[in-house]
Protein backbone atom coordinates (compact mmCIF):
# COMPACT_ATOMS: atom_id res chain seq x y z
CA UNK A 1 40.33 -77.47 -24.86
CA UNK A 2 38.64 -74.07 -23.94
CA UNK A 3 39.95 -72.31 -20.57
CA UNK A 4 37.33 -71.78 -17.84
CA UNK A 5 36.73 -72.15 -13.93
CA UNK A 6 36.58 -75.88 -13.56
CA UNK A 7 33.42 -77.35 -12.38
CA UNK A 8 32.83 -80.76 -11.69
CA UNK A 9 30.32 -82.23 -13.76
CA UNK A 10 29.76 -84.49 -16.76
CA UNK A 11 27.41 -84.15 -19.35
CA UNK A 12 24.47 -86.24 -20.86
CA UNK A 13 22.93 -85.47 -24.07
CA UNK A 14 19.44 -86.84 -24.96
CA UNK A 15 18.10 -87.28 -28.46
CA UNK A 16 15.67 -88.76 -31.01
CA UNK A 17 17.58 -91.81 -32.70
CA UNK A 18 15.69 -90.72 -35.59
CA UNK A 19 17.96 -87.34 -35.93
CA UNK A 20 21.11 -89.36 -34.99
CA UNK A 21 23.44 -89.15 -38.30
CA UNK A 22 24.69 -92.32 -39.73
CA UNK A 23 27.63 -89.77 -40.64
CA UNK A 24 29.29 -87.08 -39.67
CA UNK A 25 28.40 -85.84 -43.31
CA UNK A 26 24.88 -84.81 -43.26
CA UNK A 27 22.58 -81.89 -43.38
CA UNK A 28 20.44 -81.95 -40.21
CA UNK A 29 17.05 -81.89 -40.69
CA UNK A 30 16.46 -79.52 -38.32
CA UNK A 31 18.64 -77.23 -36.32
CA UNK A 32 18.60 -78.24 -32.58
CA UNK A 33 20.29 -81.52 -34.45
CA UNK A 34 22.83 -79.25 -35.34
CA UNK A 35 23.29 -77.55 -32.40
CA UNK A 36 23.30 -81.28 -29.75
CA UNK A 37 25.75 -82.68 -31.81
CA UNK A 38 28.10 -79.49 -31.52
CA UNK A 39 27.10 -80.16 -27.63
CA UNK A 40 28.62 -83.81 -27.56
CA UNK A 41 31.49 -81.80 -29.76
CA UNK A 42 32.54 -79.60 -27.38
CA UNK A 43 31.82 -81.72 -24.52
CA UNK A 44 34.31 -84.31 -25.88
CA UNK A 45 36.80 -82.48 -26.04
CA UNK A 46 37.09 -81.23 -23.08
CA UNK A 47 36.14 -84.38 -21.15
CA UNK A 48 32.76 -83.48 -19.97
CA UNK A 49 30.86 -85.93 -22.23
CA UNK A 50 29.61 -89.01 -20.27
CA UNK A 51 27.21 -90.44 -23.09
CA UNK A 52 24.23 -90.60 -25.37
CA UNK A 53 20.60 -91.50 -24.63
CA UNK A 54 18.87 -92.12 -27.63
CA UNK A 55 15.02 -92.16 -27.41
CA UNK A 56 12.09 -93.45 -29.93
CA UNK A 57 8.63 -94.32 -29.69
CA UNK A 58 7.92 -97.65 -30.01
CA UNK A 59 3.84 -98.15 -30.14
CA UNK A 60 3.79 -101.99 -29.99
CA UNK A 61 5.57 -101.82 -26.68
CA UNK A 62 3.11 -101.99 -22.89
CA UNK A 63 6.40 -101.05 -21.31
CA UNK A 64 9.43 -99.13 -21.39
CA UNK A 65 13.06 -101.05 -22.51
CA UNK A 66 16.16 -99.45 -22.30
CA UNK A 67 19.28 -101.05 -23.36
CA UNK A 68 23.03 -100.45 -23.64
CA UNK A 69 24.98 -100.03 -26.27
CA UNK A 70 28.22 -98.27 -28.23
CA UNK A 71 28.66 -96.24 -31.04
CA UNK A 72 32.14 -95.48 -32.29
CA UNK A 73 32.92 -92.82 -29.21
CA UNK A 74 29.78 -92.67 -27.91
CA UNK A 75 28.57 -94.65 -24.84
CA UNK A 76 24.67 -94.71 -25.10
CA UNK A 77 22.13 -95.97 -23.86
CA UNK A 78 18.48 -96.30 -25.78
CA UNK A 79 15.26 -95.69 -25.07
CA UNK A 80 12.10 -97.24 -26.15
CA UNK A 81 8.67 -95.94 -25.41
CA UNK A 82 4.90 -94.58 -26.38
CA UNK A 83 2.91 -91.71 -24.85
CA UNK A 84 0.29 -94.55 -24.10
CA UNK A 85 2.34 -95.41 -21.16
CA UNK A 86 1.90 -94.37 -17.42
CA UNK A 87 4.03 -91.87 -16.66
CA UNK A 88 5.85 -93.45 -13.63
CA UNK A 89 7.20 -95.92 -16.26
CA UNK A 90 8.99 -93.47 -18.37
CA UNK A 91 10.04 -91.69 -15.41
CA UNK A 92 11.64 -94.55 -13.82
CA UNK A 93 12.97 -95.70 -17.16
CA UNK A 94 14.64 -92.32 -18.50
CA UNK A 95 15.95 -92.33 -14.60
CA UNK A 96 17.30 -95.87 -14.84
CA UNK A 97 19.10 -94.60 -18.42
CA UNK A 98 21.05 -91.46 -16.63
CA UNK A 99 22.13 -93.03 -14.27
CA UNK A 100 23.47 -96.28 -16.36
CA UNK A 101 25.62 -93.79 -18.13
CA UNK A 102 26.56 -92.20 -15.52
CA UNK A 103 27.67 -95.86 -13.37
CA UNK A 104 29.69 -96.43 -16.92
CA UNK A 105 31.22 -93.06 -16.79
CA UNK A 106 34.83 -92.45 -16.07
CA UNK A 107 34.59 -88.65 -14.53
CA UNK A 108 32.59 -89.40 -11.45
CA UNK A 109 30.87 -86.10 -11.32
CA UNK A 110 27.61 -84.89 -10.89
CA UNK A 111 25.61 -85.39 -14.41
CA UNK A 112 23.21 -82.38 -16.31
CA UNK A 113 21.54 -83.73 -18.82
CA UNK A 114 21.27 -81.95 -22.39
CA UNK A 115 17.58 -82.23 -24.08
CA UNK A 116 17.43 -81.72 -27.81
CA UNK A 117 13.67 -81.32 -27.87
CA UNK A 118 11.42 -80.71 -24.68
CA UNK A 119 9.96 -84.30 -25.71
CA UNK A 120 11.27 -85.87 -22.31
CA UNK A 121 11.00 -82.91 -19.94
CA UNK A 122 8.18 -83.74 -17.54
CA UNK A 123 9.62 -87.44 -17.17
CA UNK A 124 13.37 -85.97 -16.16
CA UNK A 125 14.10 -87.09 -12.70
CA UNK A 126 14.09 -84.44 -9.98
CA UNK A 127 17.32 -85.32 -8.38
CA UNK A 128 19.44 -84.48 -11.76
CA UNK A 129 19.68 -80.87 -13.47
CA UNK A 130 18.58 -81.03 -16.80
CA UNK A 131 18.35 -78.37 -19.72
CA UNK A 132 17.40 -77.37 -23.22
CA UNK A 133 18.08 -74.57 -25.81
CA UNK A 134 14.45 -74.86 -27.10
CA UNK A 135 14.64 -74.37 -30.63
CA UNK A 136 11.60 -73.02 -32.38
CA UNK A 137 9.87 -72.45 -35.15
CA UNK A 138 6.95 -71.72 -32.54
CA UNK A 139 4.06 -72.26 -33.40
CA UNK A 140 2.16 -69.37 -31.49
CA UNK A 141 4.48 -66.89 -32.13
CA UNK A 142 4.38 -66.99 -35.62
CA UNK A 143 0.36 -66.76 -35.68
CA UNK A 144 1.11 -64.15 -33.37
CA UNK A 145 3.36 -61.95 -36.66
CA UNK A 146 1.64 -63.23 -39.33
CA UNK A 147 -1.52 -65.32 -39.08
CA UNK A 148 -3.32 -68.91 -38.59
CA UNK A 149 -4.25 -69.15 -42.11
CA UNK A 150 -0.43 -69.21 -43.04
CA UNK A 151 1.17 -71.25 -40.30
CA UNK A 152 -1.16 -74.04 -41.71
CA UNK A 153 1.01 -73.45 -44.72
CA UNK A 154 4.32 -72.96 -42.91
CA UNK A 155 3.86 -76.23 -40.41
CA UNK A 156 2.08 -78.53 -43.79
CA UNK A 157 -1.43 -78.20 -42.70
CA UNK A 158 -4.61 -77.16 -40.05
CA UNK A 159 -3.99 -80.54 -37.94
CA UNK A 160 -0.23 -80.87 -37.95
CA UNK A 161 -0.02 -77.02 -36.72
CA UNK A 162 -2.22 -77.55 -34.31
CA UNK A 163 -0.86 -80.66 -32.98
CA UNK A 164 2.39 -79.23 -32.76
CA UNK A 165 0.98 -75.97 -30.85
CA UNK A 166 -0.46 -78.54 -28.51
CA UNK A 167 2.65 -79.96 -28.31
CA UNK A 168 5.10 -76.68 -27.46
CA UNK A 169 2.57 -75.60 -24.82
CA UNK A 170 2.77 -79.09 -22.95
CA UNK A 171 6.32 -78.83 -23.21
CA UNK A 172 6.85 -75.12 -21.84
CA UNK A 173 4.51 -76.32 -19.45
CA UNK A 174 6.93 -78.79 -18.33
CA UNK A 175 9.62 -76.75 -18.53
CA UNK A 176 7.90 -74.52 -16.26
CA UNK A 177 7.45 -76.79 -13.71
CA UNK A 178 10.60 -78.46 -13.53
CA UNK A 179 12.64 -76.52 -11.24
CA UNK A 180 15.46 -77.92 -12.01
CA UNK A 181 15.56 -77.63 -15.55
CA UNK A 182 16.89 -74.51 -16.98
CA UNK A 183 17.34 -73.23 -20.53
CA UNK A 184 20.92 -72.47 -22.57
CA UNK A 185 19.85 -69.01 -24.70
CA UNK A 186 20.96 -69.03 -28.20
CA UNK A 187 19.15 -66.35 -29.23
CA UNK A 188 17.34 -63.53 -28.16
CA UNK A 189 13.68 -64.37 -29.82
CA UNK A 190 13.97 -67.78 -28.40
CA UNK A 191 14.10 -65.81 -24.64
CA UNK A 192 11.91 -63.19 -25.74
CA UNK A 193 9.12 -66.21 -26.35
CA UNK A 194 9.90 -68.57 -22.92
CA UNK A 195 9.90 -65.50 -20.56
CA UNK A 196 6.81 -64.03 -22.33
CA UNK A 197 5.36 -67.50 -21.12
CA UNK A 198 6.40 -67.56 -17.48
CA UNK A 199 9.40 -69.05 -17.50
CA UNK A 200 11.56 -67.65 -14.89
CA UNK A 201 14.49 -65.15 -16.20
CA UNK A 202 16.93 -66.47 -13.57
CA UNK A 203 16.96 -69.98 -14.91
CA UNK A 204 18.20 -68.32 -18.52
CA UNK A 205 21.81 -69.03 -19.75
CA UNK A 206 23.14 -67.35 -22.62
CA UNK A 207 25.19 -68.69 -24.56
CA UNK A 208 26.33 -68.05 -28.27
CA UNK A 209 25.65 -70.42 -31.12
CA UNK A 210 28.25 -72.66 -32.53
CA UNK A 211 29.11 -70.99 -35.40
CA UNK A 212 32.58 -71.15 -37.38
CA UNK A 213 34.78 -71.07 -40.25
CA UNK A 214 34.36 -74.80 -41.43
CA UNK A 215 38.03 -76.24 -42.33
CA UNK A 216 37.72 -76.96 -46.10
CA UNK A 217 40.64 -79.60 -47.33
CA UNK A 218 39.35 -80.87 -50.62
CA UNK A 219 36.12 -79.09 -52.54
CA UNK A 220 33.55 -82.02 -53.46
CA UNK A 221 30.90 -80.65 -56.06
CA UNK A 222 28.90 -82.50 -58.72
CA UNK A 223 29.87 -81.20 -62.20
CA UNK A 224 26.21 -80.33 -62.34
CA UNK A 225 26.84 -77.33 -60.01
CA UNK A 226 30.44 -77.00 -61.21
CA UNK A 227 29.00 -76.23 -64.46
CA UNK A 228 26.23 -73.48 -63.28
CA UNK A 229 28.67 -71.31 -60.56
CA UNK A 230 31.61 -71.13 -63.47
CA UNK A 231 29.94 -67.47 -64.21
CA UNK A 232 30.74 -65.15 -67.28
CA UNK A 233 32.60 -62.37 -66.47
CA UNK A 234 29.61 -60.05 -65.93
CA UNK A 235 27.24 -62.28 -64.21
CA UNK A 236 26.23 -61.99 -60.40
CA UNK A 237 25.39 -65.63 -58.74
CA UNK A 238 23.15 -65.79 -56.16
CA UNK A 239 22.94 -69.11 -53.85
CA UNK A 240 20.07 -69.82 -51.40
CA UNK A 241 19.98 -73.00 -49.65
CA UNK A 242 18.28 -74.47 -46.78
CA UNK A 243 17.35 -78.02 -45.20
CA UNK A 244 13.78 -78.32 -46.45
CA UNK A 245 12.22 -76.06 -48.92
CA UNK A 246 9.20 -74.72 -46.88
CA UNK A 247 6.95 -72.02 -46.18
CA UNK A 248 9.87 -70.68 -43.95
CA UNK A 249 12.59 -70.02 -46.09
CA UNK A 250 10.01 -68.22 -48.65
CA UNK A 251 12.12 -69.33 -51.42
CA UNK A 252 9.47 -67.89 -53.87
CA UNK A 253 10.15 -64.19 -53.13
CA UNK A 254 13.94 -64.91 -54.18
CA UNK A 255 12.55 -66.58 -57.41
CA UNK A 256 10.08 -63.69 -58.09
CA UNK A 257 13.33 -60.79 -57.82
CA UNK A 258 15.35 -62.35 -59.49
CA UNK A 259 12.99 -63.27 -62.30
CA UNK A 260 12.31 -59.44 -62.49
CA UNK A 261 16.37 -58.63 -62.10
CA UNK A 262 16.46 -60.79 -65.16
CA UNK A 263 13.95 -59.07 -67.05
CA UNK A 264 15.35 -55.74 -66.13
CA UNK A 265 18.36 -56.93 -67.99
CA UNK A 266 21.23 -57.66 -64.99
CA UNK A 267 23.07 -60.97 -65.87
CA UNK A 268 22.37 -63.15 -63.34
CA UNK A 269 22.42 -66.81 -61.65
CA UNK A 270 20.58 -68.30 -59.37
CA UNK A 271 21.21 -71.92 -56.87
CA UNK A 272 18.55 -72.81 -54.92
CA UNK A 273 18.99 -76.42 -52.82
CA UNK A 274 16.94 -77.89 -50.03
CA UNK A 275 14.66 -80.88 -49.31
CA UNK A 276 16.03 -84.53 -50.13
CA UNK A 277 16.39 -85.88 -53.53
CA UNK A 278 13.56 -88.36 -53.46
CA UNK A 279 10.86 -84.99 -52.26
CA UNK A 280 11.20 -82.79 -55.28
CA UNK A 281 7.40 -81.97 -55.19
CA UNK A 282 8.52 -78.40 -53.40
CA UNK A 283 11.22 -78.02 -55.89
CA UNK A 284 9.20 -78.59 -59.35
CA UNK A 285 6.33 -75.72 -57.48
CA UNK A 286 9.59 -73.61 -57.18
CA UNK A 287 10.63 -74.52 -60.79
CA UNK A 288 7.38 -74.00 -62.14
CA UNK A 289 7.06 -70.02 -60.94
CA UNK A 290 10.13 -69.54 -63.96
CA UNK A 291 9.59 -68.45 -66.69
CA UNK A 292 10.64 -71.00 -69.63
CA UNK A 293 12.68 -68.61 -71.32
CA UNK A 294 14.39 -68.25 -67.94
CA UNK A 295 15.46 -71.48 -66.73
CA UNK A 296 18.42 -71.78 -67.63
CA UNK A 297 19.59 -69.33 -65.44
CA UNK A 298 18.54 -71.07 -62.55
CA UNK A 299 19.25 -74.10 -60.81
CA UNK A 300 16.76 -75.90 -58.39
CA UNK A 301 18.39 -78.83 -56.85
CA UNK A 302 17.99 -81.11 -53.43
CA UNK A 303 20.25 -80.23 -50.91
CA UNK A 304 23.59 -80.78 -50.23
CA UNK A 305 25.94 -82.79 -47.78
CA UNK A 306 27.76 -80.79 -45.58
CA UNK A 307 30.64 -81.38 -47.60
CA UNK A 308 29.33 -80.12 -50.58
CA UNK A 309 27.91 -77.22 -49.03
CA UNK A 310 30.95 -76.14 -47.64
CA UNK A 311 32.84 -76.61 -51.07
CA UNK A 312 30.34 -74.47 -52.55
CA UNK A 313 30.98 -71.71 -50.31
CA UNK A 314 34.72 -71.33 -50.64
CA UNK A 315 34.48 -72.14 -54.34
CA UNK A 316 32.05 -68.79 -54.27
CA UNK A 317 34.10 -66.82 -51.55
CA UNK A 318 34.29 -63.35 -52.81
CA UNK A 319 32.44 -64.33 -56.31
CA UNK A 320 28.74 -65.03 -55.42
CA UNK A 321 26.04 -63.59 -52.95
CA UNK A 322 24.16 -65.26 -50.26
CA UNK A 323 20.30 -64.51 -50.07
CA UNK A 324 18.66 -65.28 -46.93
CA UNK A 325 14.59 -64.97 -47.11
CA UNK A 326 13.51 -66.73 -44.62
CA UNK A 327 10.39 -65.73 -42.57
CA UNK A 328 10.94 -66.69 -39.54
CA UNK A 329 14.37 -68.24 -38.47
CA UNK A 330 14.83 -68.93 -34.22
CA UNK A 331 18.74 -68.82 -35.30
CA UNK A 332 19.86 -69.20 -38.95
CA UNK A 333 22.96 -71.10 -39.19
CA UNK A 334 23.04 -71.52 -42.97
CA UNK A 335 23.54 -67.71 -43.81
CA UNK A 336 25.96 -67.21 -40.89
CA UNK A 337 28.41 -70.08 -42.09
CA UNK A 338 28.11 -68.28 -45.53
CA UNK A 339 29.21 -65.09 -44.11
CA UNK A 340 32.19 -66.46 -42.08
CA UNK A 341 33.26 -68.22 -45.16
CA UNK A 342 33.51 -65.00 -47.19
CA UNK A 343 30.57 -65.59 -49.51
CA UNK A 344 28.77 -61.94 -49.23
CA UNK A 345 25.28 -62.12 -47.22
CA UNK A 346 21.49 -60.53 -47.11
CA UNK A 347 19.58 -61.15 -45.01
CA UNK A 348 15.81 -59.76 -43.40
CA UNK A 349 15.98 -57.21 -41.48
CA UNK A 350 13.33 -59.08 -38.94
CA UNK A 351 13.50 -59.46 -35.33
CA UNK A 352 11.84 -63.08 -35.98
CA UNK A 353 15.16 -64.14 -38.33
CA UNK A 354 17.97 -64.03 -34.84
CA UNK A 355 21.06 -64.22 -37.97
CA UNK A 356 19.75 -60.74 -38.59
CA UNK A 357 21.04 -59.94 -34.99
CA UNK A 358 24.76 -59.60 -36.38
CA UNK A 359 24.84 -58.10 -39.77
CA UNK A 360 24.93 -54.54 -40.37
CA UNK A 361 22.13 -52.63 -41.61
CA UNK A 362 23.55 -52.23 -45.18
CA UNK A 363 23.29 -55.82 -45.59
CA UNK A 364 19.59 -56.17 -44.72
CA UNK A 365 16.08 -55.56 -46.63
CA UNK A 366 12.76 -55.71 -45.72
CA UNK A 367 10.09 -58.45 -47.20
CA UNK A 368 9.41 -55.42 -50.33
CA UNK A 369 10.22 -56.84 -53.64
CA UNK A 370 12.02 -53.67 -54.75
CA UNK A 371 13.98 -53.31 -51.34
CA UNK A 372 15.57 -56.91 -52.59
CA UNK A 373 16.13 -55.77 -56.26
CA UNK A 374 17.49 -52.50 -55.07
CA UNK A 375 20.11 -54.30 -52.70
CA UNK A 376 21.09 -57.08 -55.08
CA UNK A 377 21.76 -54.44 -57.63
CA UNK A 378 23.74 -51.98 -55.52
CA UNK A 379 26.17 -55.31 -54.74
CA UNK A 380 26.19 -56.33 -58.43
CA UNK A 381 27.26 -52.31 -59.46
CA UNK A 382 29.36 -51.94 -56.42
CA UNK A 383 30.99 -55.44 -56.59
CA UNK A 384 30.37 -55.63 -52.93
CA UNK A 385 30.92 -59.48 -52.66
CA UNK A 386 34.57 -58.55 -53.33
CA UNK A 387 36.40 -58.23 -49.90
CA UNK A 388 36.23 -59.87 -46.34
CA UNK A 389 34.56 -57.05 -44.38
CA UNK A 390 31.41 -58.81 -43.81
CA UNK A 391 32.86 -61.67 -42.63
CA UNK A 392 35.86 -60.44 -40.26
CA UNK A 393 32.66 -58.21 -38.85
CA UNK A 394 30.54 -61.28 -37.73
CA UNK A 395 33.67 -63.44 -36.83
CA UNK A 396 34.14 -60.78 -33.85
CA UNK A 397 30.68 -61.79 -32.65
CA UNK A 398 30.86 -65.80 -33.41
CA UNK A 399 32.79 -68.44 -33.47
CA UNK A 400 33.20 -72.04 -32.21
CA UNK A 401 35.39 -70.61 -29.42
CA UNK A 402 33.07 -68.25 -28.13
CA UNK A 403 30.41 -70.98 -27.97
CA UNK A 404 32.84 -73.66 -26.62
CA UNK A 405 33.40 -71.27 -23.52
CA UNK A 406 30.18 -69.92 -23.20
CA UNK A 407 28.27 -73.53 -23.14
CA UNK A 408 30.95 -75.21 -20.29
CA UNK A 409 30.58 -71.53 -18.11
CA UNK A 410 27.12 -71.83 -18.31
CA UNK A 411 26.68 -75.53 -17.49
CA UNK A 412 29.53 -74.74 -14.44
CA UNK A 413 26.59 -72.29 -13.23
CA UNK A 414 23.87 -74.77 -13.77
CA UNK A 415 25.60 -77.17 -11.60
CA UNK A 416 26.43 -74.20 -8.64
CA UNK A 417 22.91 -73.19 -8.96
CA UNK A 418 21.59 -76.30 -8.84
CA UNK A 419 23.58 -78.03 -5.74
CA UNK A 420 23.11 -74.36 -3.46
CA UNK A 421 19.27 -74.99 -4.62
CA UNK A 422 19.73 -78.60 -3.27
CA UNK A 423 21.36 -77.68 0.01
CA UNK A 424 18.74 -74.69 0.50
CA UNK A 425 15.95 -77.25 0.29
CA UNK A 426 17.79 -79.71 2.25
């Protein structure tokens, strides 16, 4: 349990059943999953955490339901709805779930309730302070720094990027409005974006990710991948994985260097995983920009279970390199956890990839195919993945710990700002 000034409150996290993990083994299909359940984490443990309201849309349904129930350490309470609804009802209903948490809650404190998504915003109830870390990608932004033609590429197509646009402006919008939600920082491009569109500085917490060393007991990893990381002597592996394989992670440009690193003559490997095993249309285009005479030294599979991911890393500590590509990244947890573990990381240097934020400049490269093949070669020659500089570097900035203390002093000044707000207006 993290030190700090000792506010009352307890906290409430909200979030789409549909991201809830059947187990605690799991890659998260997208990062503000991540980043709520490390909320309830840290909450827990330091006996803040009141319970779980789990939302989904229900379109057969003329009226809200919420019910109560329990999952293994987690009081919750869930929430069935549709957009087609008047708004009073889902306001009275996502009221009615607080506070049944909150009248089955042990702490008797003042709640804040955690959003994963701004989904919810403009129905949270005015007497309770709220917040949200506001993940990205967002839409806008990235038209903004590259163009419309490729976010309909990045977000699937025209109408889904659109409809999402729609969707981020509605809910910054909200956010907006609310005054008494407010917004935990986890990275500066995510601030740089909500302030940009109004939203008031003052109502900005920073705090910093939840980043650290994972504890690995036992490595779990398919022979499959056994087999392809057990290198020759000379060889350099390079791993890459992600979630999804998408327009974001621009998994290509790896493939195309190290196609031409190959052909140049370097000995090298290359694991690429993301997307789950039953969508392997984005892994067979991948697949198909190798060269025949080439595949064998890659390997192009779905991705892997946190446990498995982990493995991989501290089976490659010190052995393999990381290559981050991604285009646009509103955090980047993947290459940050590979860096902390000890396997060696590059990375963009981009103000729209945040991970960027803490590596030094020697381990960054533009989005120039010969700025890649340059660095990848310098680490192969100077056996730079050899050592723990990189990661004792980043651990300085990072860490559970940091986060842990961070997240409960900024929801202590939530909770001041909001109650001196309160009296003010009373």
């Amino acid at each position: 349990m993290t030190e700090y000034n000792k506010s009352v409150f307890q906290g409430i996290v909200v979030l789409n059943e549909k991201y809830f993990p059947s187990t605690w083994n799991f890659t998260a299909k997208v990062g503000a999953t991540s980043f709520s359940l490390q909320v309830i984490k840290c909450l827990y443990e330091n006996s803040r955490y009141a319970g779980l309201i789990l939302y989904k849309r229900d379109e057969s349904l003329a009226y809200p339901v919420v019910e109560e129930k329990y999952i293994e350490n987690h009081p919750v309470i869930t929430l069935r709805f549709n957009f087609k609804m008047e708004t009073h009802l889902i306001e009275t209903a996502l009221e009615s779930a607080i506070f049944k948490i909150v009248i089955r809650s042990s702490y008797f404190a003042p709640p804040i309730v955690y959003y994963q998504t701004d989904t919810l915003l403009k129905y949270h109830p005015q007497q309770v302070p709220g917040c949200i870390t506001h993940h990205g990608p967002f839409v806008d932004d990235f038209i903004k720094n590259y163009s419309a033609t490729e976010s309909y590429i990045a977000f699937e197509n025209k109408e889904k990027a659109c409809h999402l646009a729609k969707l981020q402006k509605e809910g910054l919008t909200a956010l907006k409005q609310k005054e008494n939600i407010y917004v935990l920082q986890h990275s500066e491009l995510q601030k740089t974006y909500i302030t940009k569109n109004g939203f008031d500085q003052r109502n900005i917490f920073r705090i910093i990710p939840p980043i650290s060393l994972p504890n690995v007991k036992d490595i779990t990893l398919r022979d499959e991948i056994l087999q392809f990381i057990a290198t020759k002597k000379d060889e350099m592996l390079l791993i890459s994985t992600a979630a999804r394989v998408d327009y974001f992670k621009n998994f290509d440009f790896l493939i195309k260097v190290s196609v031409k690193i190959l052909e140049d003559g370097m000995p090298l490997k290359v694991l690429i995983a993301g997307d789950p095993k039953d969508k392997e249309e984005n892994r067979i285009a991948l697949t198909n920009l190798i060269p025949d005479y080439l595949k064998e030294y890659f390997l192009v599979i779905e991705t892997l279970p946190q446990n498995e991911l982990y493995s991989l890393f501290k089976l490659c500590r010190n052995q393999a390199t990381f290559v981050c590509t991604s285009r646009y990244e509103t955090l980047g947890i993947t290459p940050l956890e590979a860096a902390l573990i000890g396997v060696y990381t590059v990375i963009p240097n981009s103000k729209l990839v945040e991970a960027s934020r803490y590596f030094s400049e020697e381990d960054k490269f533009y989005y120039v195919s010969d700025q890649l093949e340059d660095i990848l070669k310098r680490i192969y020659e100077e056996k730079r993945y050899i050592g723990n500089h990189q990661s004792l570097n980043i651990s300085e900035l990072i860490s559970y710990k940091y986060f842990e203390k961070s997240l409960l002093k900024s929801l202590q000044k939530i909770e001041q700002k909001f109650s001196s707000e309160l009296v003010l207006v009373n």
